[in-house]
N, C-alpha and C. Protein backbone atom coordinates (compact mmCIF):
# COMPACT_ATOMS: atom_id res chain seq x y z
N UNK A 1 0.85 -1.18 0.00
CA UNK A 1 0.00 0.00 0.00
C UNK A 1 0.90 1.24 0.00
N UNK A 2 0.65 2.34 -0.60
CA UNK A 2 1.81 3.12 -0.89
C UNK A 2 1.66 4.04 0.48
N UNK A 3 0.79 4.42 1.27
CA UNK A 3 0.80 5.45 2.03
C UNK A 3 1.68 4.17 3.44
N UNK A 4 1.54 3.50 3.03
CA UNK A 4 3.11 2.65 4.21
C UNK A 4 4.08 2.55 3.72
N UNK A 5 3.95 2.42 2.37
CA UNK A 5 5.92 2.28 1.85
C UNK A 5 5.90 4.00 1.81
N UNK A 6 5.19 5.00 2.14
CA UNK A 6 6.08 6.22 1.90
C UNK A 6 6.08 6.40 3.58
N UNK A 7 5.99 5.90 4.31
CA UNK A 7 6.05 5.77 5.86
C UNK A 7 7.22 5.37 6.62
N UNK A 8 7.72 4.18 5.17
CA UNK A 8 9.35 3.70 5.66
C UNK A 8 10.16 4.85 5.66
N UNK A 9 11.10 4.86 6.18
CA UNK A 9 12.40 5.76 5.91
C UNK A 9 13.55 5.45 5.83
N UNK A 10 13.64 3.83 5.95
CA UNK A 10 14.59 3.22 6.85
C UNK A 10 15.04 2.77 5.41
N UNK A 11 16.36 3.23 4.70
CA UNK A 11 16.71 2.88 3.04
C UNK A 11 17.03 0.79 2.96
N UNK A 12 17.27 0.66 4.61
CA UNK A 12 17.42 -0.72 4.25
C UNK A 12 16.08 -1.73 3.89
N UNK A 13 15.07 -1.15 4.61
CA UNK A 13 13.64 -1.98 4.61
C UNK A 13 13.12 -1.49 3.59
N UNK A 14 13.45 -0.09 2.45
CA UNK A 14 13.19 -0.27 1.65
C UNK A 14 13.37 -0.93 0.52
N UNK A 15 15.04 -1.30 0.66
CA UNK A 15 15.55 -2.30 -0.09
C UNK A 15 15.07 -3.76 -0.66
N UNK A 16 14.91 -4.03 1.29
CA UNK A 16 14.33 -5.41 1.37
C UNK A 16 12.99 -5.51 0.98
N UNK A 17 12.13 -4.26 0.68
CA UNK A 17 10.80 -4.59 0.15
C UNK A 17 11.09 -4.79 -1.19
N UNK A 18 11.70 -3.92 -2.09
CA UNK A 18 12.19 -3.68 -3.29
C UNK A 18 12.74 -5.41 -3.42
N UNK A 19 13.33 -5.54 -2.92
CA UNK A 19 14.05 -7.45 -3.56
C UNK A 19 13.09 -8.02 -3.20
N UNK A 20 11.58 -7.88 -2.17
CA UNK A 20 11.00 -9.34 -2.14
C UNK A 20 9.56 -8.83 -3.32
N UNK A 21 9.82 -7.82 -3.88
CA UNK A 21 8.76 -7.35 -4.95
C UNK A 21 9.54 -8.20 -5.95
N UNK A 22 10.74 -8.34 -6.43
CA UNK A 22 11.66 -9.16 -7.21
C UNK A 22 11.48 -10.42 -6.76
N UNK A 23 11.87 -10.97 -6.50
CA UNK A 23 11.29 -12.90 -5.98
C UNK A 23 10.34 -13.02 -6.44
N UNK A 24 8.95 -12.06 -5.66
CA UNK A 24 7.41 -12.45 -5.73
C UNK A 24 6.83 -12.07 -6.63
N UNK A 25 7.54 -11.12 -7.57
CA UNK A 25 6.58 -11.29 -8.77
C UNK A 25 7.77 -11.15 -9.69
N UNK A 26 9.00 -10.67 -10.16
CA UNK A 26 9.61 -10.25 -11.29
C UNK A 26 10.22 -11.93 -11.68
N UNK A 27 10.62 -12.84 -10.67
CA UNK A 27 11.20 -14.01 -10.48
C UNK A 27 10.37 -15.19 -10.78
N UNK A 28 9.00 -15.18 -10.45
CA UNK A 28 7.96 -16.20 -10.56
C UNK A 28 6.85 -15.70 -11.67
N UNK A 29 6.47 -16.96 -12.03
CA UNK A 29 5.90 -16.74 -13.56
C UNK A 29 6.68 -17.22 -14.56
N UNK A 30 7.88 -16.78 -14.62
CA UNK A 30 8.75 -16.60 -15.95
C UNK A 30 9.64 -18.13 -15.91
N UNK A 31 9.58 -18.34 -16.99
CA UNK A 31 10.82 -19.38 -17.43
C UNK A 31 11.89 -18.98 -18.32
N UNK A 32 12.91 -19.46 -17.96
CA UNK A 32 14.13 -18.78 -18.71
C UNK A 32 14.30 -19.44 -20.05
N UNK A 33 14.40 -18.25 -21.11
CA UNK A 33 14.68 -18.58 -22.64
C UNK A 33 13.31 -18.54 -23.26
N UNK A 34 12.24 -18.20 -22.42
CA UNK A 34 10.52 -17.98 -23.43
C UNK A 34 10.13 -16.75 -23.28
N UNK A 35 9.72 -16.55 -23.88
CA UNK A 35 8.53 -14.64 -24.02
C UNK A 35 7.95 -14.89 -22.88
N UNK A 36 8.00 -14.16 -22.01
CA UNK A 36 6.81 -13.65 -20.79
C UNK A 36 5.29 -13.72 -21.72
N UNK A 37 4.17 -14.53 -20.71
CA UNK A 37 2.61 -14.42 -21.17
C UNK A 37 2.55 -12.92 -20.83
N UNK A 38 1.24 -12.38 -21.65
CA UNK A 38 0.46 -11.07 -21.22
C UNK A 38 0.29 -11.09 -20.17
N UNK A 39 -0.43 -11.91 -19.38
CA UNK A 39 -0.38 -11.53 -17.88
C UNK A 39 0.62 -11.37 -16.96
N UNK A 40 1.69 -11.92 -17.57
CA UNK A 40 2.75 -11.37 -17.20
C UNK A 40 3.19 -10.34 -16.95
N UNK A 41 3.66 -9.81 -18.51
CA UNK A 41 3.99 -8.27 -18.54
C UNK A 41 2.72 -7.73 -18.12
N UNK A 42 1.57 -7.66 -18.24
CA UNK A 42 0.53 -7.00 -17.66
C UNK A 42 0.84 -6.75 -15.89
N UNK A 43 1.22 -7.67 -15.26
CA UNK A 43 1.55 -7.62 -14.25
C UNK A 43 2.45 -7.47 -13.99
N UNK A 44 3.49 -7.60 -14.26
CA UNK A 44 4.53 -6.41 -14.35
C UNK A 44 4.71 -5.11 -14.43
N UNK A 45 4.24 -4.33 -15.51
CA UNK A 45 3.77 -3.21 -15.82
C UNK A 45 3.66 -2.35 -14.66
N UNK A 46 2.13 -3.14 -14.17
CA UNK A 46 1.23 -2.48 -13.14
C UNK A 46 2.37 -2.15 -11.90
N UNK A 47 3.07 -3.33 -11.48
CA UNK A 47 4.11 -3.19 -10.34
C UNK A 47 5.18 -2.18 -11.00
N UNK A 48 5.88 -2.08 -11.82
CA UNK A 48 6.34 -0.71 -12.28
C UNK A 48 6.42 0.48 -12.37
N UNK A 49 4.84 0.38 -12.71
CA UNK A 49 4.15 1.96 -12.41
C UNK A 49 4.07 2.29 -11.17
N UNK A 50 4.14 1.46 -10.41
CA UNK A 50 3.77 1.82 -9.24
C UNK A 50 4.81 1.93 -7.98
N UNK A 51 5.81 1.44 -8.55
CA UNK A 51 7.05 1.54 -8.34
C UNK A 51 7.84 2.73 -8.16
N UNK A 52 7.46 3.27 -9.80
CA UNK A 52 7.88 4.49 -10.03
C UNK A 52 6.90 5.94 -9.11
N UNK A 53 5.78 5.60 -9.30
CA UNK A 53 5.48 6.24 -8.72
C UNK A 53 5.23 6.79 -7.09
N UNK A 54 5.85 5.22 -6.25
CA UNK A 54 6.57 5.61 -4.95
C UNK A 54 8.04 5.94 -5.56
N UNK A 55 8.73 6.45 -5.81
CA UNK A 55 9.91 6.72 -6.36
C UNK A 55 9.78 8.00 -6.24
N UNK A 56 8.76 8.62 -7.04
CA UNK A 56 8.44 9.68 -7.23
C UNK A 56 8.03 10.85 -5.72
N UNK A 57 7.17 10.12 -5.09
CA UNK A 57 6.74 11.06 -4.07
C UNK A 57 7.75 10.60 -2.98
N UNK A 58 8.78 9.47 -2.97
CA UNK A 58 10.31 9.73 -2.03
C UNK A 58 10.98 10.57 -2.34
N UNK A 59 11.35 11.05 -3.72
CA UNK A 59 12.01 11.92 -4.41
C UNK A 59 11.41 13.58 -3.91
N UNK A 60 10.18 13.93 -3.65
CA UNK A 60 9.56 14.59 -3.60
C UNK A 60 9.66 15.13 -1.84
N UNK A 61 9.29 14.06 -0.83
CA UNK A 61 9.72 14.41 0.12
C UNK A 61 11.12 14.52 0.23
N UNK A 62 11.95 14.05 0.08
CA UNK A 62 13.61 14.09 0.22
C UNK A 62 13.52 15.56 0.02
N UNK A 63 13.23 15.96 -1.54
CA UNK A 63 13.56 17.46 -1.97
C UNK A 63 13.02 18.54 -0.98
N UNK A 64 11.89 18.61 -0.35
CA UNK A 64 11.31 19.17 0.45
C UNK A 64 11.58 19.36 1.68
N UNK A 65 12.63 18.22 2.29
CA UNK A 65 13.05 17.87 3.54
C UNK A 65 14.44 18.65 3.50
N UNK A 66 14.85 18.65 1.99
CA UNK A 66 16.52 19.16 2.09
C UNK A 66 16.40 20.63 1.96
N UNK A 67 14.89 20.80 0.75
CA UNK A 67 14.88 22.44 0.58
C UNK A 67 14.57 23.39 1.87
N UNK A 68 13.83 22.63 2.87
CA UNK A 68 13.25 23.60 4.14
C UNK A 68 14.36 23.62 5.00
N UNK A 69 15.65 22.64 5.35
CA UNK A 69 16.25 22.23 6.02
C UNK A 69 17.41 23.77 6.51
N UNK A 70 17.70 24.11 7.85
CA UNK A 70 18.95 25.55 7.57
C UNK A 70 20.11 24.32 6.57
N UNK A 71 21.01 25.41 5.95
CA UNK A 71 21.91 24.57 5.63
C UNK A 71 23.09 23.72 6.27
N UNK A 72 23.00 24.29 7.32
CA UNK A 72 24.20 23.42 8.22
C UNK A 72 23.19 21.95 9.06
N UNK A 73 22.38 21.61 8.79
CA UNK A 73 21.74 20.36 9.46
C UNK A 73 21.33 19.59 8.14
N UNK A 74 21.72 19.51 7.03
CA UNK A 74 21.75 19.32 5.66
C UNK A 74 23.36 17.82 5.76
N UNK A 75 22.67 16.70 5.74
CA UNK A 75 24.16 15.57 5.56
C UNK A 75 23.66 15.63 4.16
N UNK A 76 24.60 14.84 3.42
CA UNK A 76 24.83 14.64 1.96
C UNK A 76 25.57 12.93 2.02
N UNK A 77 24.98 11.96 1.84
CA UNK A 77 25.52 10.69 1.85
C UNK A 77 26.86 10.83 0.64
N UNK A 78 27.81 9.81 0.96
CA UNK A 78 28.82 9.63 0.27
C UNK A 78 29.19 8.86 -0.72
């Protein structure tokens, strides 16, 4: 549900959601060396979009969090 994955903050549990979205759907279904069925990529797709679009509103708070921030309480990962 997206209003809990934009709730995480924690970059590792987002990770770990991100790889078990990979197992549970990008990993199963598919056999190696055949075309993905439509419902496949159909379902795929959908998890994509939606992907991107928590992507989008993390991207969105981050920017918002760094733009209001004074500049000396501002880290910058390495």
């Amino acid at each position: 549900m997206l209003s809990e994955d934009l709730a995480i903050k924690d970059p590792w549990v987002m990770g770990k959601r991100t790889y078990d979205i990979a197992v549970n759907y990008a990993y199963t279904g598919i056999t190696e060396n055949t075309s993905p069925s439509k419902e496949y990529k159909e379902k795929g797709y959908a998890k994509c979009k939606a992907q991107i679009a928590l992507a989008g509103y993390r991207l969105a708070d981050w920017l918002k969090e760094v733009l209001n921030a004074e500049p000396d309480t501002v880290t910058w990962a390495n």
